[in-house]
Protein backbone atom coordinates (compact mmCIF):
# COMPACT_ATOMS: atom_id res chain seq x y z
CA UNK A 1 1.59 1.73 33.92
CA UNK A 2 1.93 4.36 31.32
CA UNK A 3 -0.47 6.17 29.38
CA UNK A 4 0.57 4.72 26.04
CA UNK A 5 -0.02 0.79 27.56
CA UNK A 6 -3.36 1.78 29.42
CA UNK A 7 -4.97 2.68 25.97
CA UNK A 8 -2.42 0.13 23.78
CA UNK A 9 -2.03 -3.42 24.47
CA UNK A 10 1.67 -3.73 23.35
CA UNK A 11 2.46 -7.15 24.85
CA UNK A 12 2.74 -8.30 21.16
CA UNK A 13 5.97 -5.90 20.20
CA UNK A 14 7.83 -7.58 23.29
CA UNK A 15 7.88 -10.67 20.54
CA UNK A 16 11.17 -9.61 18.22
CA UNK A 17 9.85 -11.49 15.23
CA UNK A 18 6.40 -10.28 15.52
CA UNK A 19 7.47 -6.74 16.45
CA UNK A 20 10.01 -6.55 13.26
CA UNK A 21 7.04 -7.90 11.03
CA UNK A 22 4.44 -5.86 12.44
CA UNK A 23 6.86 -2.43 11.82
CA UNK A 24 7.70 -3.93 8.32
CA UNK A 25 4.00 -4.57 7.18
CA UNK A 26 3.19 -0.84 8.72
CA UNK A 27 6.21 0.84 6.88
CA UNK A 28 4.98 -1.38 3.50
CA UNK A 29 1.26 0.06 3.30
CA UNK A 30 2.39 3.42 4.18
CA UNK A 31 4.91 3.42 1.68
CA UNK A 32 2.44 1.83 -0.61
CA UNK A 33 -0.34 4.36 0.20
CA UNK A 34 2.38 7.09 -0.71
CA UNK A 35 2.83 5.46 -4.07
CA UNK A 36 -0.21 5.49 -4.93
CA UNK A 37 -1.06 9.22 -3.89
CA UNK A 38 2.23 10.46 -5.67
CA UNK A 39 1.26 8.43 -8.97
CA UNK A 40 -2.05 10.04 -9.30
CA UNK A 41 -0.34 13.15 -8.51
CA UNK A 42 1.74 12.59 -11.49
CA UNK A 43 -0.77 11.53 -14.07
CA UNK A 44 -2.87 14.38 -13.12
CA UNK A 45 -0.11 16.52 -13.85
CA UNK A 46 1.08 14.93 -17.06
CA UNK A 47 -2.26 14.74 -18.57
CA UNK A 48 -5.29 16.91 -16.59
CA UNK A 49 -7.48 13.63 -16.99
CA UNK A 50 -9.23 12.84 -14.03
CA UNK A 51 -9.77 9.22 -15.92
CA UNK A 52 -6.52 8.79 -15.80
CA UNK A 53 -6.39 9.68 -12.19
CA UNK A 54 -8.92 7.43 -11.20
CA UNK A 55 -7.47 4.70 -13.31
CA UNK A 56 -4.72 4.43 -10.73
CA UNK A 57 -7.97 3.03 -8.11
CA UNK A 58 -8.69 0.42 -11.05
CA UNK A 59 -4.88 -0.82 -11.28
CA UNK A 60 -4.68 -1.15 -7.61
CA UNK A 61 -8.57 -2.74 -6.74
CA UNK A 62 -8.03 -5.19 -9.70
CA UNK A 63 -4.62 -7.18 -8.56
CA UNK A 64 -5.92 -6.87 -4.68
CA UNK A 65 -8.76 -9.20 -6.07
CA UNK A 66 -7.53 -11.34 -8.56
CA UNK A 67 -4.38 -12.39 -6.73
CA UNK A 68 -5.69 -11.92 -3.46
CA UNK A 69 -8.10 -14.70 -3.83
CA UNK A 70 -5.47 -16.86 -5.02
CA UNK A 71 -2.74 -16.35 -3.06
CA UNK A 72 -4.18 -17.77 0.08
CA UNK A 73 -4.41 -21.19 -1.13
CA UNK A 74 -0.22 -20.77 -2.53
CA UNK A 75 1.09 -19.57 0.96
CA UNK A 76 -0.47 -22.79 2.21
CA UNK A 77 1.35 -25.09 0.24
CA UNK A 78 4.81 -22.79 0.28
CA UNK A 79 7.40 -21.89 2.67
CA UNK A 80 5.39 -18.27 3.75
CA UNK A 81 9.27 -16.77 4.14
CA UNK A 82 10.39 -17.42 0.87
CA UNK A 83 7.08 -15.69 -0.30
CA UNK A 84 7.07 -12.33 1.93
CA UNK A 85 10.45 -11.97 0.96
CA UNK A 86 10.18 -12.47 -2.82
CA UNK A 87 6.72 -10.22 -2.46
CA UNK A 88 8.89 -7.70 -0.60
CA UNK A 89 11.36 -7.43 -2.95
CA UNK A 90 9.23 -6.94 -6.30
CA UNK A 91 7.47 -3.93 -4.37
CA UNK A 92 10.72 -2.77 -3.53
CA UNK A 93 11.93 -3.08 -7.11
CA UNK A 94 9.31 -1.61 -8.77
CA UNK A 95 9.37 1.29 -6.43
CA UNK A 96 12.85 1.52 -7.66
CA UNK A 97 11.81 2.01 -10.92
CA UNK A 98 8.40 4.23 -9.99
CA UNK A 99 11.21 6.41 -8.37
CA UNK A 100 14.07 6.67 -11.33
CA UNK A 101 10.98 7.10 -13.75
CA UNK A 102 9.45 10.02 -11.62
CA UNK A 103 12.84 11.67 -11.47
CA UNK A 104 13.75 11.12 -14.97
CA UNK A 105 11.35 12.25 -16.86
CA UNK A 106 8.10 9.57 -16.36
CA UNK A 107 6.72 7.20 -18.26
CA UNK A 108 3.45 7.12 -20.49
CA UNK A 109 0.33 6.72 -18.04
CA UNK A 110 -0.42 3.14 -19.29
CA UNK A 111 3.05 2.10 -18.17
CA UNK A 112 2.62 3.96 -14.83
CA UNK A 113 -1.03 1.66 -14.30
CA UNK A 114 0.85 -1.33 -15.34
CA UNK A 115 3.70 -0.49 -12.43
CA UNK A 116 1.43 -0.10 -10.04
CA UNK A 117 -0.51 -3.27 -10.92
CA UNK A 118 2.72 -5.22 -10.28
CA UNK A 119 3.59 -3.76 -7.05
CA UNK A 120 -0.62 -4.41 -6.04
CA UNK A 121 -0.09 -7.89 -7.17
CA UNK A 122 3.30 -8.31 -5.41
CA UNK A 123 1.50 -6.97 -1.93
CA UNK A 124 -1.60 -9.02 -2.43
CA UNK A 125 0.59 -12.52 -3.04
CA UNK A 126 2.44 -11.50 0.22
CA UNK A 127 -0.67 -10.64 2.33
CA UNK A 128 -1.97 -14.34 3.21
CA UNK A 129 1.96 -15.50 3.96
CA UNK A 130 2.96 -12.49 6.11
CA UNK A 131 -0.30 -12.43 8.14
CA UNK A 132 0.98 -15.98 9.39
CA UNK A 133 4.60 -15.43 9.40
CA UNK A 134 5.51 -14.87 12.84
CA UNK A 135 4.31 -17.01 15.34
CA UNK A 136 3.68 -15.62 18.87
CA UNK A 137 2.76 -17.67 21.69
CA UNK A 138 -0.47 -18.69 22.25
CA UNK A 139 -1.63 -15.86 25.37
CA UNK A 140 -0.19 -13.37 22.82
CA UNK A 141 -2.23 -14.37 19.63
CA UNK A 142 -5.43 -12.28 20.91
CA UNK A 143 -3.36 -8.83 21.50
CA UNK A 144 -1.37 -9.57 18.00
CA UNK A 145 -4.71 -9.78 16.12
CA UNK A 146 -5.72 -6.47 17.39
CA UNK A 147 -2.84 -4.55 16.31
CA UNK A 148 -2.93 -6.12 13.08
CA UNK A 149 -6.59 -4.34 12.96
CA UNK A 150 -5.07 -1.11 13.74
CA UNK A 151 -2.48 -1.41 11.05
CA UNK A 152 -4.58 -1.14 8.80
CA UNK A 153 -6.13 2.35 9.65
CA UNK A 154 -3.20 3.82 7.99
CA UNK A 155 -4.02 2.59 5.12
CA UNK A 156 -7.63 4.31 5.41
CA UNK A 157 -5.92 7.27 6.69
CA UNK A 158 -3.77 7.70 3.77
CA UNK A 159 -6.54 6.76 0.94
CA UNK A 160 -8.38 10.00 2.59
CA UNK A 161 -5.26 12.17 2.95
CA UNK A 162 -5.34 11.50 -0.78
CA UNK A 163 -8.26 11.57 -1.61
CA UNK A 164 -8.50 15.33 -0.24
CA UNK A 165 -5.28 16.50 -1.57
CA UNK A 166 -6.50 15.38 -4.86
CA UNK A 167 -9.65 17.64 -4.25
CA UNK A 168 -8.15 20.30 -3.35
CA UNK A 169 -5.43 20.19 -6.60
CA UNK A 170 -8.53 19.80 -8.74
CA UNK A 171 -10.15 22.55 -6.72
CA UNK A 172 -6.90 24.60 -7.38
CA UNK A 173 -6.77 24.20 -11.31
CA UNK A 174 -10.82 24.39 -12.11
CA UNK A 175 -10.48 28.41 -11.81
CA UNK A 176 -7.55 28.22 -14.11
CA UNK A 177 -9.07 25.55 -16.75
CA UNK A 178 -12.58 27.55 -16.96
CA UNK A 179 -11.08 30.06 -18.78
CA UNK A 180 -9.92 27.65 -21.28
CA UNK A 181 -13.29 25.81 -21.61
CA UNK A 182 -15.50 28.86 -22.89
């Protein structure tokens, strides 16, 4: 027995559907954590407005709710496939356009809210479908629930990771902006 399956139970990953959803979902709120950080980073440094900063918290609690509560009840009564994959693809198009926006120029901060609304409500209609998407058999189902717990310390991980480095840039500019408020 090695060290890594004393302290993991990684039974679950020997399942190829499971494993390739589990690494999917993990890659999706990391890369969605990274959005998020990188956005604020952007309006803080297009506009010095921490309202705008925190803003980017409203456009991302507000579709997690709204569409979270709903979509439960919708990946019931459709086929859960068709609705990770059409979830999975409007995040990954409106990354797209988060990307060519950040590298040409931006957009106005109400536009960059209303992006990453769309991409909160795109991973909030996918949630309830992709939690049920793989099936593993049944002496599996314990373990799988587990590591579906831990994937979602990465999420908490990377809301502190950015929630530091966007103390420390404030922390940076306050000497330089105190001149400019006396």
């Amino acid at each position: 027995m090695s060290a890594l399956t004393a302290l993991v139970d990684v039974r679950p990953l020997k399942d190829a559907p499971f494993r390739r959803l589990w690494l999917g979902s993990t890659g999706s709120q990391l890369g969605t954590q990274m959005t998020a950080t990188a956005v604020m980073l952007q309006l803080w440094d297009d506009t010095g407005s921490t309202a705008w900063t925190g803003a980017v918290g409203i456009a991302h609690v507000v579709p997690l709710v709204v569409v979270g509560l709903l979509a439960g009840s919708f990946a019931d009564r459709h086929d859960r496939r068709r609705i990770v994959l059409g979830a999975n693809l409007a995040q990954l198009v409106v990354s797209a356009v988060l990307v060519v926006q950040a590298l040409g120029g931006g957009l106005p901060p109400l536009a960059l809210l209303g992006l990453v609304a769309l991409q909160t409500t795109a991973g909030s209609a996918g949630a309830p479908a992709r939690s049920r998407a793989a099936r593993l058999p049944r002496a599996r189902r314990p373990a799988a629930a587990r590591r579906r717990g831990r994937q979602y310390t990465i999420p908490i991980a990377a809301r502190t990771s950015s929630s530091v480095f966007s103390a420390t840039s404030l922390a940076r500019s306050l000497p330089r902006r105190s001149t400019s408020w006396t």
